[in-house]
C-alpha atoms as a PDB file:
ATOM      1  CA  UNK A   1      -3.206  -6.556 -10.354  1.00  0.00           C
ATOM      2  CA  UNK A   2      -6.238  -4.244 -10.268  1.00  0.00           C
ATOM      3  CA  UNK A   3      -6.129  -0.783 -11.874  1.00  0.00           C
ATOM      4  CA  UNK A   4      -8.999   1.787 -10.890  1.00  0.00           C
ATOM      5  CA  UNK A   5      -9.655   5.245  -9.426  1.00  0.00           C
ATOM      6  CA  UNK A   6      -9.176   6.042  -6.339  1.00  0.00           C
ATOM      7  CA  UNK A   7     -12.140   6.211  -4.320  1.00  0.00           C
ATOM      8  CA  UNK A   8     -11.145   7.211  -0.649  1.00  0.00           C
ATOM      9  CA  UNK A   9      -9.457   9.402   1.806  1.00  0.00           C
ATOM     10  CA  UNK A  10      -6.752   6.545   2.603  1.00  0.00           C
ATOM     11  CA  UNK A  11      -5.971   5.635  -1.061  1.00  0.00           C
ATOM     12  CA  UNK A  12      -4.537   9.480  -1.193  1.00  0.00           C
ATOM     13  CA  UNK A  13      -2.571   8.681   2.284  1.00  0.00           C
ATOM     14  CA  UNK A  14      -0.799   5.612   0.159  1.00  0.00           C
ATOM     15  CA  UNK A  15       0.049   7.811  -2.477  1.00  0.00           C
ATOM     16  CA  UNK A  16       1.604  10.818  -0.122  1.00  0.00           C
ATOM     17  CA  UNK A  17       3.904   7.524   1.571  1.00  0.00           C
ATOM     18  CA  UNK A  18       4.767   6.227  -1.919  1.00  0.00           C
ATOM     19  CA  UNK A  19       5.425   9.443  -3.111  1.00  0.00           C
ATOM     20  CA  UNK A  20       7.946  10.542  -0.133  1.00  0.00           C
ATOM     21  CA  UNK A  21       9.712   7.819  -0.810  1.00  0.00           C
ATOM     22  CA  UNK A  22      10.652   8.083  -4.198  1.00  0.00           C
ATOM     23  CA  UNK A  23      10.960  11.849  -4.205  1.00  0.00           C
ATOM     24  CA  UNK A  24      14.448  13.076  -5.630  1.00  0.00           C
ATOM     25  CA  UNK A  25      15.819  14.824  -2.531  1.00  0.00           C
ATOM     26  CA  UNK A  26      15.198  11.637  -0.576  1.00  0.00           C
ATOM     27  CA  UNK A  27      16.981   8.930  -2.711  1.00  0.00           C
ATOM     28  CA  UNK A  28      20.812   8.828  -3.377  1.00  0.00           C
ATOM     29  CA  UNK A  29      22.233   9.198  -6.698  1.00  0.00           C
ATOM     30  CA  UNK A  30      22.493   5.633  -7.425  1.00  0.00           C
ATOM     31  CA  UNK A  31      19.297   4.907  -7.107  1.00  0.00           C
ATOM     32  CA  UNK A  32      18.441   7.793  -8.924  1.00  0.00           C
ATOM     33  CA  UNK A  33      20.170   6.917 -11.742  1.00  0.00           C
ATOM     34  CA  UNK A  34      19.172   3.328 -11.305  1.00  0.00           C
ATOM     35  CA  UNK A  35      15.160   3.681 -10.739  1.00  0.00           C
ATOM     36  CA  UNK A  36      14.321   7.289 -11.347  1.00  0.00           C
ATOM     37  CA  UNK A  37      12.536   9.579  -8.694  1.00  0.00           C
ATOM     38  CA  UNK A  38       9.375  11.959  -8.421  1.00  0.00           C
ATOM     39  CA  UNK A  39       9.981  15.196  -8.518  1.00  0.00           C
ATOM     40  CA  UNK A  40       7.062  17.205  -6.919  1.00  0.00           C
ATOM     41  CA  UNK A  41       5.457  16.637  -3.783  1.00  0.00           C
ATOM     42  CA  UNK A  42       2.389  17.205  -2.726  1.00  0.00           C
ATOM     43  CA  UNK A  43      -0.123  16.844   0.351  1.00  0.00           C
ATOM     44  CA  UNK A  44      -3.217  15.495   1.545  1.00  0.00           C
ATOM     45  CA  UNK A  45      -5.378  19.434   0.870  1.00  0.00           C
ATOM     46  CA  UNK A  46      -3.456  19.256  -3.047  1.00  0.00           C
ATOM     47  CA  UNK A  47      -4.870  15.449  -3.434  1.00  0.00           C
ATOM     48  CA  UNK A  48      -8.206  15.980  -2.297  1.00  0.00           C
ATOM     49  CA  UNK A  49      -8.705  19.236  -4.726  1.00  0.00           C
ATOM     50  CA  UNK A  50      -7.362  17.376  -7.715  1.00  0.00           C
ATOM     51  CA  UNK A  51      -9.208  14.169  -7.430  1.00  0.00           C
ATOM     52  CA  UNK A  52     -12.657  16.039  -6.663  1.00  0.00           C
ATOM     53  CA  UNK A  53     -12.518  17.538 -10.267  1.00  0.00           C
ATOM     54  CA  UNK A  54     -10.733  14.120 -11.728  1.00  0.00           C
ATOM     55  CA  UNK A  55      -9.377  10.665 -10.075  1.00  0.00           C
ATOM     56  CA  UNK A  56      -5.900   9.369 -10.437  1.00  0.00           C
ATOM     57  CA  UNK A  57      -5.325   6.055 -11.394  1.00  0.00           C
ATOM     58  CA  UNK A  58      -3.821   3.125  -8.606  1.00  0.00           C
ATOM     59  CA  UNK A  59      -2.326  -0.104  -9.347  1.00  0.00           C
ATOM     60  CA  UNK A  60      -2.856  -2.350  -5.804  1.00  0.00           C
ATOM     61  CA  UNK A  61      -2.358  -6.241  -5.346  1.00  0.00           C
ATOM     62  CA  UNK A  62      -4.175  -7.194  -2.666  1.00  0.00           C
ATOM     63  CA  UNK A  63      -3.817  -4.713   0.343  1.00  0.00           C
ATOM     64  CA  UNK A  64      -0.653  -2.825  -1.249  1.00  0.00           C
ATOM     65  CA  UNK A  65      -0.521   0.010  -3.462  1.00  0.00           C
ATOM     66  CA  UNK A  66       1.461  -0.467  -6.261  1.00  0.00           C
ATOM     67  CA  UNK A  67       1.980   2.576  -7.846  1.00  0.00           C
ATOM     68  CA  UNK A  68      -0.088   5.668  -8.942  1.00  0.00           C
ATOM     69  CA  UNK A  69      -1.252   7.900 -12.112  1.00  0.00           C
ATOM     70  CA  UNK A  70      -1.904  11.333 -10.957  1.00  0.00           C
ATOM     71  CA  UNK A  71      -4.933  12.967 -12.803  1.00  0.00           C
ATOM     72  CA  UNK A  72      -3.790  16.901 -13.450  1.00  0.00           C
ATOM     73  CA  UNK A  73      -7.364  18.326 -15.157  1.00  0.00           C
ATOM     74  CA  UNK A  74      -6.119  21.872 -16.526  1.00  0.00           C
ATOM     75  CA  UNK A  75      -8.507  23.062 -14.115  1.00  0.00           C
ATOM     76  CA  UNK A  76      -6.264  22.191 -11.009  1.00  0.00           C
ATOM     77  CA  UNK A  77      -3.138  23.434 -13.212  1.00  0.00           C
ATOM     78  CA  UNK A  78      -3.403  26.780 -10.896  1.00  0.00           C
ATOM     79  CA  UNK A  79      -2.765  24.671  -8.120  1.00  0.00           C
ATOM     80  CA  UNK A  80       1.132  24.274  -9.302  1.00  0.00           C
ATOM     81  CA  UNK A  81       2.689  27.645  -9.931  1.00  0.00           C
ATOM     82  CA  UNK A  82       6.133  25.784 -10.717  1.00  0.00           C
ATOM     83  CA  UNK A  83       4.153  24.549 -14.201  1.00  0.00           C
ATOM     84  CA  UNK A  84       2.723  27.683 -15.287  1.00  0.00           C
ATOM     85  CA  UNK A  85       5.337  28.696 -17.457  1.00  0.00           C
ATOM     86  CA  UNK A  86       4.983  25.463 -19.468  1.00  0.00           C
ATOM     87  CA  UNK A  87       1.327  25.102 -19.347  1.00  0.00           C
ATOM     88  CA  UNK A  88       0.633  28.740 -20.874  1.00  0.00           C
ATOM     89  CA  UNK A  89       2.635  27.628 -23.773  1.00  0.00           C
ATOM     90  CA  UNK A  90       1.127  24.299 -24.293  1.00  0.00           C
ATOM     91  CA  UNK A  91      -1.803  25.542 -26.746  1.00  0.00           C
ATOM     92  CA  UNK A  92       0.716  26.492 -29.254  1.00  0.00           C
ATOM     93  CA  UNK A  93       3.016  23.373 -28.945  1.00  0.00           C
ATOM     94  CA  UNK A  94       2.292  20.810 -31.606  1.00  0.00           C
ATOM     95  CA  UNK A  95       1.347  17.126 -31.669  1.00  0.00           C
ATOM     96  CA  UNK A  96       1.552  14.612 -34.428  1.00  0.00           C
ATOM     97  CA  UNK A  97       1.314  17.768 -36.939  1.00  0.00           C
ATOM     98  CA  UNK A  98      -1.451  20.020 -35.225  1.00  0.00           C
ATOM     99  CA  UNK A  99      -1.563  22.497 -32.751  1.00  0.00           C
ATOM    100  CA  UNK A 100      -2.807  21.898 -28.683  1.00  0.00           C
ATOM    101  CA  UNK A 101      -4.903  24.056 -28.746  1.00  0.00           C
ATOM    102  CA  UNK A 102      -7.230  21.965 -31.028  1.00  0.00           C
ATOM    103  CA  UNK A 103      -6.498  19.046 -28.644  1.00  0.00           C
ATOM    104  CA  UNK A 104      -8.844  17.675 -25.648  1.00  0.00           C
ATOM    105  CA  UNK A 105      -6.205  16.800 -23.503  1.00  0.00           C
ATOM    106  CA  UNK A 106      -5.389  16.524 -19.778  1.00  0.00           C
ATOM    107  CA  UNK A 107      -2.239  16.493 -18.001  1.00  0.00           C
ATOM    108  CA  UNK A 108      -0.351  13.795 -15.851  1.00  0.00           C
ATOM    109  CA  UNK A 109       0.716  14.987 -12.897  1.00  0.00           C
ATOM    110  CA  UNK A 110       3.003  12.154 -11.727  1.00  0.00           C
ATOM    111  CA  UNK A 111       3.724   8.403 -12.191  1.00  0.00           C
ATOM    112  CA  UNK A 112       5.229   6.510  -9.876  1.00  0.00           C
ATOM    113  CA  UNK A 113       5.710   2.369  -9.011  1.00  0.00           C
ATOM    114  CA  UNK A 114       6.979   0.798  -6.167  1.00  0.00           C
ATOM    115  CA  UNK A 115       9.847  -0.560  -6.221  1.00  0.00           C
ATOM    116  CA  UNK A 116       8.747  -4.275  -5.203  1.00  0.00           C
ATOM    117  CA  UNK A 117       6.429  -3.680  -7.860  1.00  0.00           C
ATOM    118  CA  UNK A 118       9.078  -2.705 -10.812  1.00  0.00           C
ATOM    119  CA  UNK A 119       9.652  -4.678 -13.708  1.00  0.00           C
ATOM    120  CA  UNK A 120       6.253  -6.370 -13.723  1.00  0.00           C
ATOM    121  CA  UNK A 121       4.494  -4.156 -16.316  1.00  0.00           C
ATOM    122  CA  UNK A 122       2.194  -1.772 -13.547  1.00  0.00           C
ATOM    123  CA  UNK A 123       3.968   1.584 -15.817  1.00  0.00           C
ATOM    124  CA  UNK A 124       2.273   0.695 -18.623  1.00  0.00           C
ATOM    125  CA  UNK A 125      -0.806  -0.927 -16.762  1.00  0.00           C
ATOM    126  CA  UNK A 126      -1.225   2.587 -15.303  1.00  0.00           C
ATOM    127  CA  UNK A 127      -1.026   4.374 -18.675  1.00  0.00           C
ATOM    128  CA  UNK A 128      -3.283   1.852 -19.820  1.00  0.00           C
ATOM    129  CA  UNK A 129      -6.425   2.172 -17.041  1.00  0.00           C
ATOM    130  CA  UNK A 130      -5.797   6.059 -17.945  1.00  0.00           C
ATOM    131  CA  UNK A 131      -7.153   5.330 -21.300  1.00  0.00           C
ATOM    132  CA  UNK A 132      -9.398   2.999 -20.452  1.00  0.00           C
ATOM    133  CA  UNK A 133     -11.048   5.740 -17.767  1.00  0.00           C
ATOM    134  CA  UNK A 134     -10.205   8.851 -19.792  1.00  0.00           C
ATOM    135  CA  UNK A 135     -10.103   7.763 -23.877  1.00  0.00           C
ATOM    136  CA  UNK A 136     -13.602   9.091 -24.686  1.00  0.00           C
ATOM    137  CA  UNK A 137     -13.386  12.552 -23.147  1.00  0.00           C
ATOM    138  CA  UNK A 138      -9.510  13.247 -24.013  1.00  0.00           C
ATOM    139  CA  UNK A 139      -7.734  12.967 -27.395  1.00  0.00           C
ATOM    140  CA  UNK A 140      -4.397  12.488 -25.792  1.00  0.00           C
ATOM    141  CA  UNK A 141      -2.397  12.930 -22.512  1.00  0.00           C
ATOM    142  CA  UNK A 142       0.352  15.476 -21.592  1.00  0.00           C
ATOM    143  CA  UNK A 143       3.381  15.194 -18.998  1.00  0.00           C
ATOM    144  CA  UNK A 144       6.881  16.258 -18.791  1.00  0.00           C
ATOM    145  CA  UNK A 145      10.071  14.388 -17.551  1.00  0.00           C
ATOM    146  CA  UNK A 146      13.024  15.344 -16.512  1.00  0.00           C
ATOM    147  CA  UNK A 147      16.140  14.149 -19.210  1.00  0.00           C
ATOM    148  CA  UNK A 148      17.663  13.350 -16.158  1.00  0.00           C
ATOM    149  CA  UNK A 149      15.093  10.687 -14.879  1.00  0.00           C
ATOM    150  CA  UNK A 150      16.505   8.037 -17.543  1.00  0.00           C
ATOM    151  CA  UNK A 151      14.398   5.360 -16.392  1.00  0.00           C
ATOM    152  CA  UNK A 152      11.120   7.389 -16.752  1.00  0.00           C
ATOM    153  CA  UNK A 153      12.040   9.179 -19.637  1.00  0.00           C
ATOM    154  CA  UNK A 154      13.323   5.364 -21.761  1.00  0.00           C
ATOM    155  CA  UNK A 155       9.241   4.048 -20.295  1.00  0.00           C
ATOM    156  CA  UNK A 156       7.569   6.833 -21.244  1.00  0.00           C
ATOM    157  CA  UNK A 157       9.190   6.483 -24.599  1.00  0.00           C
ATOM    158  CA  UNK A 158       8.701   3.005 -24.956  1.00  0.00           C
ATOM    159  CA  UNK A 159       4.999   3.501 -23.790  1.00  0.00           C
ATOM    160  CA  UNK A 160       4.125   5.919 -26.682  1.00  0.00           C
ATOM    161  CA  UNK A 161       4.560   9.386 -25.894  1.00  0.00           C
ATOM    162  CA  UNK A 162       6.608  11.746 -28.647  1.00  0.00           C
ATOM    163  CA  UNK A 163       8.478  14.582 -27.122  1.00  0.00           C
ATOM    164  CA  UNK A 164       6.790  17.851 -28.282  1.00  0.00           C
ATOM    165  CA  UNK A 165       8.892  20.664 -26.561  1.00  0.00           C
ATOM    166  CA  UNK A 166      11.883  20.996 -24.754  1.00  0.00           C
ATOM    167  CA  UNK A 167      12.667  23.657 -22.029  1.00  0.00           C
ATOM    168  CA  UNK A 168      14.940  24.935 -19.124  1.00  0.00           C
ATOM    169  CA  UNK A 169      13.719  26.495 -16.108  1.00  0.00           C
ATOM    170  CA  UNK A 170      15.132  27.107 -12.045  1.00  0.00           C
ATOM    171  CA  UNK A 171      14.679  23.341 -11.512  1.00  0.00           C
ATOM    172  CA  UNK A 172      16.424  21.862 -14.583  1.00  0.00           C
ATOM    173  CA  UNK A 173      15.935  20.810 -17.958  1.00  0.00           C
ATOM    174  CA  UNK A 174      12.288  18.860 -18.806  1.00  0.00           C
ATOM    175  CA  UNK A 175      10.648  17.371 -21.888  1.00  0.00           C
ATOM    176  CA  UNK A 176       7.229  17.886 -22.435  1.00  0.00           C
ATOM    177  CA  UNK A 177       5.863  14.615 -23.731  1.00  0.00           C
ATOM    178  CA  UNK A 178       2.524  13.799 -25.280  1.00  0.00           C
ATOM    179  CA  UNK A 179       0.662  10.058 -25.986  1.00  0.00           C
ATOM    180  CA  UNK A 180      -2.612  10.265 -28.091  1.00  0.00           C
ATOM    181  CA  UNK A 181      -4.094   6.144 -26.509  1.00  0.00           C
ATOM    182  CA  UNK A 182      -3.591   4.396 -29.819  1.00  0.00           C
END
């Protein structure tokens, strides 16, 4: 399995496919329940904005993509209106005992593996190239899951990440969750 950036136009094309088909309103609730879903989608304009100011992360064996990281650099945040009622609260949320604010973090904008690709470790060899690309210029990493997105929420968990705020909005119920590399 490799694990770098993504470099080109049809890397982001791959991502918008994988994406569509594990977004929520496109899966059934077994498979839901079963292997989790994506929640936001985006498109081609969204992709190329984010990844000229910072590149996601791919997993691909061979010719196949895998799965992908998505890169959120808080200066793309304004891009997603839907997270702005998080995000301005995130400087005062804590983190193993000190405040965001004094943090260099980034967000993650989405995870996602294929689902010939589950079970093989890819999660966690995402997570993993994020640190490798991103541990010197970031102290830690911040995301949120839905409670309802078991799957992701028992990896992310398992992974690392601490749950540092909790919070309802028109969507649903989401945990913001935070992983520092080490």
């Amino acid at each position: 399995m490799e694990y770098r950036l993504v470099q080109e136009l049809p890397e982001m094309e791959e991502i918008l496919v994988l994406q569509r088909a594990n977004l929520k309103q496109n899966l059934d609730a077994v498979t839901k329940e079963s292997q989790g879903f994506v929640t936001l989608q985006h498109d081609i304009n969204l992709l190329q904005k984010m990844h000229a100011v910072m590149p996601s992360v791919i997993a691909r064996e061979k010719d196949q993509l895998a799965g992908y990281a998505l890169s959120l650099p808080i200066d793309c945040i304004d891009l997603f209106p839907e997270l702005n009622g998080m995000y301005s609260q995130l400087p005062a949320m804590r983190f193993k005992g000190h405040p965001m604010a004094n943090k260099r973090y980034y967000y993650l904008g989405q995870i996602c593996v294929a689902a010939a690709f589950r079970g093989q470790g890819i999660f966690q060899g995402l997570y993993q190239a994020h640190a490798k690309y991103f541990g010197k210029q970031f102290d830690c990493m911040v995301t949120e899951v839905s409670p309802l997105n078991k799957r992701s929420m028992a990896a992310h968990l398992k992974m690392g990440f601490e749950v540092i705020h909790e919070y309802e909005d028109e969507s649903g119920e989401w945990r913001v969750i935070a992983w520092d590399w080490f």
